[in-house]
Protein backbone atom coordinates (compact mmCIF):
# COMPACT_ATOMS: atom_id res chain seq x y z
CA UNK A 1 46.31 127.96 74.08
CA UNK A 2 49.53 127.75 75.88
CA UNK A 3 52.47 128.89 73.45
CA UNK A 4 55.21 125.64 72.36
CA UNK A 5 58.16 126.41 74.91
CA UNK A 6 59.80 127.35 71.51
CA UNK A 7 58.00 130.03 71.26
CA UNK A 8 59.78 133.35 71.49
CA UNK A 9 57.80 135.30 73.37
CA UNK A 10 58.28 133.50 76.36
CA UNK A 11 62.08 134.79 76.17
CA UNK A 12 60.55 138.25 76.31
CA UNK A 13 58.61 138.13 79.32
CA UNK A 14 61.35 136.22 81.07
CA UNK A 15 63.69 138.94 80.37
CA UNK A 16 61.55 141.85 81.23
CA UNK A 17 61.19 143.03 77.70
CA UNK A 18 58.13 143.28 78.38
CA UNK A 19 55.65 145.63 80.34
CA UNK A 20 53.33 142.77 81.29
CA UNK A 21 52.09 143.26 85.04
CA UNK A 22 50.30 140.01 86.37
CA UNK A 23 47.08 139.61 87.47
CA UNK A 24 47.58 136.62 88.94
CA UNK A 25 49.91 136.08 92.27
CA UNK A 26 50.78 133.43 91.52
CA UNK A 27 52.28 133.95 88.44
CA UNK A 28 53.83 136.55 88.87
CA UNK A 29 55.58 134.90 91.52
CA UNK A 30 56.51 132.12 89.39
CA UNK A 31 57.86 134.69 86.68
CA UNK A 32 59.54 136.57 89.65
CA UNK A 33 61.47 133.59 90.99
CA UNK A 34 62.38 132.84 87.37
CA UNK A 35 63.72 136.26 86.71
CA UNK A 36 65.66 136.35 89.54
CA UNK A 37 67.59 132.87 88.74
CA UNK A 38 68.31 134.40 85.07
CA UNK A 39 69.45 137.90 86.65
CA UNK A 40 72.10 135.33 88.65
CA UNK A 41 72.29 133.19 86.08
CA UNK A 42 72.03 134.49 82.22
CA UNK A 43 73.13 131.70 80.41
CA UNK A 44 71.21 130.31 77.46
CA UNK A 45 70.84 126.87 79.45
CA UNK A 46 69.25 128.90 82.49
CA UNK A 47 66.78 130.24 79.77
CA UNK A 48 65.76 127.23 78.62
CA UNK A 49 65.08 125.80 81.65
CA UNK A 50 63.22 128.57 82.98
CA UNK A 51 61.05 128.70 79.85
CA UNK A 52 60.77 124.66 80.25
CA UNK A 53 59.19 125.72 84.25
CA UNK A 54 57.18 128.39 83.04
CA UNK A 55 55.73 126.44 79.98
CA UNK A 56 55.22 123.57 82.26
CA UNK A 57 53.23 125.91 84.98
CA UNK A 58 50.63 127.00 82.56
CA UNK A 59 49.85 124.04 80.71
CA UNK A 60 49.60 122.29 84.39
CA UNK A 61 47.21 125.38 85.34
CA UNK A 62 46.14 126.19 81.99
CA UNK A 63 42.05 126.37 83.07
CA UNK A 64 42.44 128.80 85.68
CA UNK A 65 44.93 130.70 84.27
CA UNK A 66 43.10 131.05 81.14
CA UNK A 67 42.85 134.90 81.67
CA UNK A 68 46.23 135.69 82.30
CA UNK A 69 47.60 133.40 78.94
CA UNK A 70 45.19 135.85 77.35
CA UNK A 71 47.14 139.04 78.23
CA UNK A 72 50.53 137.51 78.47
CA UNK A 73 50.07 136.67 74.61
CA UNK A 74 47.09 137.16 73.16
């Protein structure tokens, strides 16, 4: 259920592109603190490694954040 970290909608959310609002607090602190070290750091290494800690986060927590996988990306 949880996206491949290759997966390009991951870039999206990370970047604001999208209008997502979390239900969860504590993913959306998780995609806050990521946000914020791509708005000081933009590179394309940053990215990956930010999709790498959010990809990690929801396999680790997959069960209980079953719901929020489900409107993050269908």
């Amino acid at each position: 259920m949880v996206p491949y970290a290759s997966d390009p909608r991951w870039k999206v959310v990370l970047l604001r592109k999208s209008s997502h609002q979390f239900v969860s607090a504590t993913a959306g602190m998780m995609f806050a603190r990521l946000q914020r070290s791509l708005a000081s750091d933009p590179s394309p290494e940053n990215l990956q490694t930010c999709i790498a800690q959010a990809h990690a986060f929801f396999t680790k927590y997959e069960v209980v954040m079953k719901d929020e996988l489900v409107r993050l990306f269908g």
